[in-house]
N, C-alpha and C. Protein backbone atom coordinates (compact mmCIF):
# COMPACT_ATOMS: atom_id res chain seq x y z
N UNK A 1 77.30 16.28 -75.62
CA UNK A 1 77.85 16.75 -74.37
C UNK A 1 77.41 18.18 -74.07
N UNK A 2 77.37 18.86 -75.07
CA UNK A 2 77.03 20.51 -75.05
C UNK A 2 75.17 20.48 -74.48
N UNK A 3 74.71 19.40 -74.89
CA UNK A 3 73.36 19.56 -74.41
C UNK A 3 73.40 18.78 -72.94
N UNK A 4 74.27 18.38 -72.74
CA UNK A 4 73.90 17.39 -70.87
C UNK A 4 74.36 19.16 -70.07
N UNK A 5 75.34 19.46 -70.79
CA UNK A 5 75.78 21.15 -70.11
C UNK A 5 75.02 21.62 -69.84
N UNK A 6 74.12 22.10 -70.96
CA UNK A 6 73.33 23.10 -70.92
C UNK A 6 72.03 22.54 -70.20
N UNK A 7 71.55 20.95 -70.01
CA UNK A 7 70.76 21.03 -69.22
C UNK A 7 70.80 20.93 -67.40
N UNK A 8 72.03 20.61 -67.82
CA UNK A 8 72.85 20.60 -65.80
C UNK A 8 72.65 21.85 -65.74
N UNK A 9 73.26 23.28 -66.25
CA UNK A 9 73.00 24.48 -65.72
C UNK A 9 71.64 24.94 -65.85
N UNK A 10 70.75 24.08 -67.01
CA UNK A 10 69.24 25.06 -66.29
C UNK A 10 68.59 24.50 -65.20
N UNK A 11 69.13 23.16 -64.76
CA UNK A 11 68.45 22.24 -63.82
C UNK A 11 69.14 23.23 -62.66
N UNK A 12 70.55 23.18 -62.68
CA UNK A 12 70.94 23.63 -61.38
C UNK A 12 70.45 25.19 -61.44
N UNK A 13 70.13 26.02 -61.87
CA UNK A 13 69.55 27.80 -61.84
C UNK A 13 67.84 27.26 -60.88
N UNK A 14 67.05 26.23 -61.71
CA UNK A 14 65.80 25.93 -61.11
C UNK A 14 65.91 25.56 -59.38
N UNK A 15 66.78 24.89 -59.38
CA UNK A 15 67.30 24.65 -58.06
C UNK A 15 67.30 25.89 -57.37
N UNK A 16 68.45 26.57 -57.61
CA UNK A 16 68.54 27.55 -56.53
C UNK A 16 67.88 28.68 -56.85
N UNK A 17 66.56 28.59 -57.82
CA UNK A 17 66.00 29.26 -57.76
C UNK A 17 64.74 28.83 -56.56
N UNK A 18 64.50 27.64 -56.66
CA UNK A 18 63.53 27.20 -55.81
C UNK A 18 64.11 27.34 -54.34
N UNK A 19 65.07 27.46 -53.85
CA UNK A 19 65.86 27.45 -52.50
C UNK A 19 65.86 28.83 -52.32
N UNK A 20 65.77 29.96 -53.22
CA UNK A 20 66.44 31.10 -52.63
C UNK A 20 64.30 31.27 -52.32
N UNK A 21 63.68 31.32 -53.31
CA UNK A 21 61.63 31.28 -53.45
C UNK A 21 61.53 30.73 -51.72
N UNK A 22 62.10 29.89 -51.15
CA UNK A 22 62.06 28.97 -49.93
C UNK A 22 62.36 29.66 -49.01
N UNK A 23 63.61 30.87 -49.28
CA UNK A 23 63.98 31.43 -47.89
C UNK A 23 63.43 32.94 -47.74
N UNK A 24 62.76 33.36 -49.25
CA UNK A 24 62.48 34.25 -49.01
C UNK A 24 60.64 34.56 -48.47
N UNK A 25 60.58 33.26 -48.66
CA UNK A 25 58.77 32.75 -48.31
C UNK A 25 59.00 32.71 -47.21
N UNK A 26 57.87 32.96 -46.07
CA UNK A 26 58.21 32.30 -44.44
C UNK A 26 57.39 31.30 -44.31
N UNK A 27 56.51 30.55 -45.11
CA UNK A 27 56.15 29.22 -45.22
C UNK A 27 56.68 28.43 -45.98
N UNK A 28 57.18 28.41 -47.17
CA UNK A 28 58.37 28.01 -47.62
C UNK A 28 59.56 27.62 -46.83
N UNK A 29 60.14 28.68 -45.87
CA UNK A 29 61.41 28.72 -44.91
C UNK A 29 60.51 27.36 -43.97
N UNK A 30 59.76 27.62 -43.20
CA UNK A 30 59.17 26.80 -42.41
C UNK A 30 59.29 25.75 -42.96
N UNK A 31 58.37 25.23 -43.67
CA UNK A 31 57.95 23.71 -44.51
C UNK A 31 59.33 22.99 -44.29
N UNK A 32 60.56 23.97 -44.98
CA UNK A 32 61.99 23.29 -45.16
C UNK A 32 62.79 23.05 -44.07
N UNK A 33 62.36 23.72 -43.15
CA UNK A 33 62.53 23.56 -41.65
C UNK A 33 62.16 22.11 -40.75
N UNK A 34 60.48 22.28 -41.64
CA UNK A 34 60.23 21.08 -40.62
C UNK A 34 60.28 19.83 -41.41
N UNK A 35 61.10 19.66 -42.91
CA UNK A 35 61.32 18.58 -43.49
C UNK A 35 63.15 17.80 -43.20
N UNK A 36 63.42 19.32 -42.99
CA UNK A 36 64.48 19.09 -42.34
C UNK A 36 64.78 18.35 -41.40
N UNK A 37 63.70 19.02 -40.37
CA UNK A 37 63.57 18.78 -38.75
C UNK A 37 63.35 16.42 -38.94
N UNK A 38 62.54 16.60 -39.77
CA UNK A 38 61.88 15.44 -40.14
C UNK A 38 62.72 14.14 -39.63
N UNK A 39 63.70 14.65 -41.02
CA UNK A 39 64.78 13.97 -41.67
C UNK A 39 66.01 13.92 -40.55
N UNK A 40 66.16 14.34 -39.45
CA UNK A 40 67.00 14.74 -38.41
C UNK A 40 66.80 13.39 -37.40
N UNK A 41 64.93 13.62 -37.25
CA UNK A 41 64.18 13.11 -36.43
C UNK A 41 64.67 11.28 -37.17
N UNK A 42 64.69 11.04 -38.32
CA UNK A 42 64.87 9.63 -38.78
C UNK A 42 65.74 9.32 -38.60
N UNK A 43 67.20 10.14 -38.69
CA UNK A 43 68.58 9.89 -38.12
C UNK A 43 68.58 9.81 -36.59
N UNK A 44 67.55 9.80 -35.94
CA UNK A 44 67.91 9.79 -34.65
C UNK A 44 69.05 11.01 -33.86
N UNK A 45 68.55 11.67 -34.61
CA UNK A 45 69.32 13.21 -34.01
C UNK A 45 68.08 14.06 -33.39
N UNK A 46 67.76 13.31 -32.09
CA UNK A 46 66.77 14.04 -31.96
C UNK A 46 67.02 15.84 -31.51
N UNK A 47 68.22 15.86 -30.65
CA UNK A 47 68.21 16.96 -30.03
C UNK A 47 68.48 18.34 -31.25
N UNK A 48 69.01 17.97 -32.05
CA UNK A 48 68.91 19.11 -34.01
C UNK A 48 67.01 19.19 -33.98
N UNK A 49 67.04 18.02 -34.52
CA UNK A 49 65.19 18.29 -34.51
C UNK A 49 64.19 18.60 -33.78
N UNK A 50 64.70 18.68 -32.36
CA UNK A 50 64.38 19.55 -31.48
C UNK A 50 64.35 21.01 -31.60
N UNK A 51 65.60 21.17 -32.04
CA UNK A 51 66.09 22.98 -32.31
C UNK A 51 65.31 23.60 -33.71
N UNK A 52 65.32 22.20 -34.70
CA UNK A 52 64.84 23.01 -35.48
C UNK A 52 63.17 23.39 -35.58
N UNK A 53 62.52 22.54 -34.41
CA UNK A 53 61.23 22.52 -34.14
C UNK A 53 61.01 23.64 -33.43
N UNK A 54 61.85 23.88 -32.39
CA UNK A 54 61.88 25.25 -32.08
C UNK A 54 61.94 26.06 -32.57
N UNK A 55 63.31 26.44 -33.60
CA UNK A 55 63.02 27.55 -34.50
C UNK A 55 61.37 27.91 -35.12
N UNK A 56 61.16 26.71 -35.85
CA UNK A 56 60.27 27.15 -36.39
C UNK A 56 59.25 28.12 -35.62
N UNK A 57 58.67 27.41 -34.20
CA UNK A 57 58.22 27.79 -33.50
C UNK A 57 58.41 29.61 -33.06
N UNK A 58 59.15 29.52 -33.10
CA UNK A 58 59.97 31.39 -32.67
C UNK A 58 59.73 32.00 -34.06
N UNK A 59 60.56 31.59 -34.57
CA UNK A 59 60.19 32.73 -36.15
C UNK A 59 58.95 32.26 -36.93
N UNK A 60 58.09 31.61 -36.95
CA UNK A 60 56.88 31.27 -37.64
C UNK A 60 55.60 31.64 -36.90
N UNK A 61 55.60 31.43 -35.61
CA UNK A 61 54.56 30.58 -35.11
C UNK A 61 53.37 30.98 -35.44
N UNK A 62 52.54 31.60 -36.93
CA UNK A 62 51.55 31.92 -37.32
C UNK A 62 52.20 30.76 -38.75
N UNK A 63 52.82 29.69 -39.17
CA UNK A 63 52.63 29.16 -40.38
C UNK A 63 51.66 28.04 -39.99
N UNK A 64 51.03 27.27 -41.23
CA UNK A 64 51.03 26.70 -41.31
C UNK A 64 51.17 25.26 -40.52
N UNK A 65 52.23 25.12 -40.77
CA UNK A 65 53.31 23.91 -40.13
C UNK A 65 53.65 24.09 -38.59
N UNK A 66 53.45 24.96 -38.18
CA UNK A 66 53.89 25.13 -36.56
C UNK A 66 53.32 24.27 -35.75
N UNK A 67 51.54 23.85 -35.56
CA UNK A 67 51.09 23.33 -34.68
C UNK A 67 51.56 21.53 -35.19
N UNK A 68 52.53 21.31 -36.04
CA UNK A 68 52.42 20.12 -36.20
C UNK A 68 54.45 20.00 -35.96
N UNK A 69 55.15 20.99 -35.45
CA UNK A 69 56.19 21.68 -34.89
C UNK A 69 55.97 21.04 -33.78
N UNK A 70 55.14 22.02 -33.05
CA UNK A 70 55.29 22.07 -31.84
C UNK A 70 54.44 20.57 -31.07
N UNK A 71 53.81 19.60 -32.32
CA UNK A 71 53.51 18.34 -31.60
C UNK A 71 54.62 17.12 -31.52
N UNK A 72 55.26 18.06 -32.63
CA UNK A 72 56.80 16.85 -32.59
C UNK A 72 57.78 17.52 -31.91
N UNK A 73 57.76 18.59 -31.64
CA UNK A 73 59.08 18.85 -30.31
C UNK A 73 58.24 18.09 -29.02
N UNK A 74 56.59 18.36 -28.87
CA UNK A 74 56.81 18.05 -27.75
C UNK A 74 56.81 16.24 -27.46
N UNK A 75 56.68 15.40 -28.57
CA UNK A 75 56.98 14.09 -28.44
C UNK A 75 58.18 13.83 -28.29
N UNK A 76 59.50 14.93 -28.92
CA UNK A 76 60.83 14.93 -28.54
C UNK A 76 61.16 15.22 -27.31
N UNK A 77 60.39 16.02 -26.64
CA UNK A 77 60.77 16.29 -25.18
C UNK A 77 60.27 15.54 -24.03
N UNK A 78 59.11 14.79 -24.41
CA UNK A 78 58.91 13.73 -23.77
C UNK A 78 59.34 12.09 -23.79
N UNK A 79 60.07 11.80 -24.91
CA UNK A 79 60.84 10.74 -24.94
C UNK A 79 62.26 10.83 -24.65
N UNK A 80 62.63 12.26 -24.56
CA UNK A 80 64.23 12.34 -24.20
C UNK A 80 64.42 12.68 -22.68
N UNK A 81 63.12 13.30 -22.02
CA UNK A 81 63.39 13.14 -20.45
C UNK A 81 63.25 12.31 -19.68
N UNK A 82 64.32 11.82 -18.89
CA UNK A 82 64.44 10.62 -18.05
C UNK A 82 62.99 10.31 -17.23
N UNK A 83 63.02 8.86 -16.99
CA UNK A 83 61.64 8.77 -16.46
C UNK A 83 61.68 8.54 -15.05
């Protein structure tokens, strides 16, 4: 039992070590943004994955991941406006 302990707390330190590496990266922050955004987008929440496509867009828009942001907001904004 003393060893499932001790490996739950180094698993969970790696964790939020990798989450805090994520927010303090701004491609890191992004990436998690738009996996987020992703995962929003599969729930059919489009208008969250909208926002968070935006964000990225505003605070990134030199990552990486942005031009592939801003091709899925704008497939979100064209399937959510009335025709």
């Amino acid at each position: 039992m003393t060893q499932f302990k001790s490996r739950w707390k180094s698993g969970l330190c790696a964790l939020l070590v990798l989450a805090l590496s994520a927010c303090s990266n701004p491609e890191g922050k992004s990436q998690s943004l738009f996996e987020t955004a992703q995962f929003e987008e599969q729930q059919h929440n489009f208008k969250h994955a909208g926002q968070l496509y935006k964000e990225i867009l505003e605070d990134f828009p030199e990552s990486s991941i942005a031009p592939k942001a801003r091709e899925r907001l704008e497939a979100i904004e064209k399937n959510l406006l009335p025709q």
